[in-house]
C-alpha atoms as a PDB file:
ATOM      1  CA  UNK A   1     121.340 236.027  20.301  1.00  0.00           C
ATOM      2  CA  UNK A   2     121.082 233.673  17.006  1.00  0.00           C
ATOM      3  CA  UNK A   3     118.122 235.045  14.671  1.00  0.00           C
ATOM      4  CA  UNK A   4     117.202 234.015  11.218  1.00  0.00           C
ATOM      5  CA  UNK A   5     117.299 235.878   8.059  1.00  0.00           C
ATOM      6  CA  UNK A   6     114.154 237.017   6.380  1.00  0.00           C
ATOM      7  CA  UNK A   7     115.466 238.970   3.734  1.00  0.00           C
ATOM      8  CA  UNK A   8     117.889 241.680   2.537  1.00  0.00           C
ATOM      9  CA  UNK A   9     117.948 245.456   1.989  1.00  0.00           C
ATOM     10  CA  UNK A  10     120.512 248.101   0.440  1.00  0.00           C
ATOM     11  CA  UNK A  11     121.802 251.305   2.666  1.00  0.00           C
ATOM     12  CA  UNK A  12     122.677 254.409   1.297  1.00  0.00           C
ATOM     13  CA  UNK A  13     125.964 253.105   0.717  1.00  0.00           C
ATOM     14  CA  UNK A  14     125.024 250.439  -1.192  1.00  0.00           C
ATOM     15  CA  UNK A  15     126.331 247.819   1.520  1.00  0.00           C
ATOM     16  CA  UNK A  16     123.794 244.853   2.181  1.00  0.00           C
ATOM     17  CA  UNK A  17     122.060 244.669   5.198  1.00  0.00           C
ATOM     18  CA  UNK A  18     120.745 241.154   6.423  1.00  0.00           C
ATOM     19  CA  UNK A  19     116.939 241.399   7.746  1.00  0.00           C
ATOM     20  CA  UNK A  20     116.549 239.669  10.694  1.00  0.00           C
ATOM     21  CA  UNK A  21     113.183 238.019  12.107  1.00  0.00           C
ATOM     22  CA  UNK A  22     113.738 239.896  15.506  1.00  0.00           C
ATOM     23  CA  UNK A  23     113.333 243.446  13.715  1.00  0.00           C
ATOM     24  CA  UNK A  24     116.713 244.148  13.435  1.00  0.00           C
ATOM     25  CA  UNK A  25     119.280 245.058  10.686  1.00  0.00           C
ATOM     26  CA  UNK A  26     122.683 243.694  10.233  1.00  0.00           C
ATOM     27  CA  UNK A  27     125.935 244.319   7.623  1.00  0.00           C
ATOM     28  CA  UNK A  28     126.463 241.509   5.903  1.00  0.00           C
ATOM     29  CA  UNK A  29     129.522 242.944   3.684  1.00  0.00           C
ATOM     30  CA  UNK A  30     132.073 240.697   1.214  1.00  0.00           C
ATOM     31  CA  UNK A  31     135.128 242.463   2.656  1.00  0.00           C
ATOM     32  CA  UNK A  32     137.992 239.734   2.314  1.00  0.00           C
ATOM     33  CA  UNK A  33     140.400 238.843   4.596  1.00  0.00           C
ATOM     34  CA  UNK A  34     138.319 240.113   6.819  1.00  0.00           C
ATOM     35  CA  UNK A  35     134.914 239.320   6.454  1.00  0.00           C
ATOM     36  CA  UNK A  36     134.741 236.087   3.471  1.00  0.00           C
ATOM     37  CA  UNK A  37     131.175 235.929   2.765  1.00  0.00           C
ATOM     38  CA  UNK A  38     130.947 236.061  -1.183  1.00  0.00           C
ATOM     39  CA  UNK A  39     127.483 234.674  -0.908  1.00  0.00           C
ATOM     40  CA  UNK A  40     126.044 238.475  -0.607  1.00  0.00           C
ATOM     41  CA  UNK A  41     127.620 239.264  -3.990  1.00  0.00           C
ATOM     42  CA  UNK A  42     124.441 237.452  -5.560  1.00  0.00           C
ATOM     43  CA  UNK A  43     121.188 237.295  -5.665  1.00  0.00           C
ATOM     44  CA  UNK A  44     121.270 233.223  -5.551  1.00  0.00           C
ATOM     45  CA  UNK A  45     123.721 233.203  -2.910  1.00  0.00           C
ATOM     46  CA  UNK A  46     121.480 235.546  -0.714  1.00  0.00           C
ATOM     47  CA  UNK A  47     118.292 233.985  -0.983  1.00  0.00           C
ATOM     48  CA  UNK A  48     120.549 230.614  -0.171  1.00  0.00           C
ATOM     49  CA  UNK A  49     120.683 232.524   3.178  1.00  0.00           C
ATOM     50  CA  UNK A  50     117.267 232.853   3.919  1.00  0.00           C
ATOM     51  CA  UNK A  51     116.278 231.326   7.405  1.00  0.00           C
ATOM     52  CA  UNK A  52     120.153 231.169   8.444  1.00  0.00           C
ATOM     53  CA  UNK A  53     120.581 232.297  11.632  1.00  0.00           C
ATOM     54  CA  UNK A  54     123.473 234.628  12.787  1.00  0.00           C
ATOM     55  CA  UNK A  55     124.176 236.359  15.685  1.00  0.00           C
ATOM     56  CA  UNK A  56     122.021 239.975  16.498  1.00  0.00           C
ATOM     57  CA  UNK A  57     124.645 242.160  18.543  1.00  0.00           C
ATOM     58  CA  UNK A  58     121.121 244.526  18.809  1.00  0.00           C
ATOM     59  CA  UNK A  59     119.040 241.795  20.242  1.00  0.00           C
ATOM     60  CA  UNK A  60     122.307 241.605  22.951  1.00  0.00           C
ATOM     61  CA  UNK A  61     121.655 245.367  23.817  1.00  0.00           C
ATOM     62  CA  UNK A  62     117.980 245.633  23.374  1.00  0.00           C
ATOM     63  CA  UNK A  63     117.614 247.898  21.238  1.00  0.00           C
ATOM     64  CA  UNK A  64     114.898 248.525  19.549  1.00  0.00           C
ATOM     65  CA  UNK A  65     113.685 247.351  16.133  1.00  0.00           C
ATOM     66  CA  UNK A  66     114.772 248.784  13.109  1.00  0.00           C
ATOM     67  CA  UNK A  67     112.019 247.709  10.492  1.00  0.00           C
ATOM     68  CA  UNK A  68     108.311 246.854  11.593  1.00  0.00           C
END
């Protein structure tokens, strides 16, 4: 299921983790060839990412959310 951004968080790893509007969190790593998404590298290109929508594997299981 397709939900938007609403912001972005670090984990414990230091790896960023998309907020979603549903609740949930999602990697959003720079991990080339396999992931090409050089936008999380910066701050511009994150908040260029606000409202996107990607796809929430979570919201496909419900589970439940991770943030309030």
């Amino acid at each position: 299921m397709k939900q938007a951004i609403v912001g972005f968080l670090l984990d414990e790893d230091e790896h960023w983790l998309a907020k979603l509007a549903c609740g949930h969190h999602q990697h959003v790593r720079h991990n080339p060839p396999w992931q090409n998404r050089s936008w999380v590298i910066s701050d511009e290109g994150r908040k260029r990412k606000i409202g996107f929508r990607i796809n929430c594997k979570k919201c496909d299981m419900n589970a439940p959310r991770d943030w309030s």
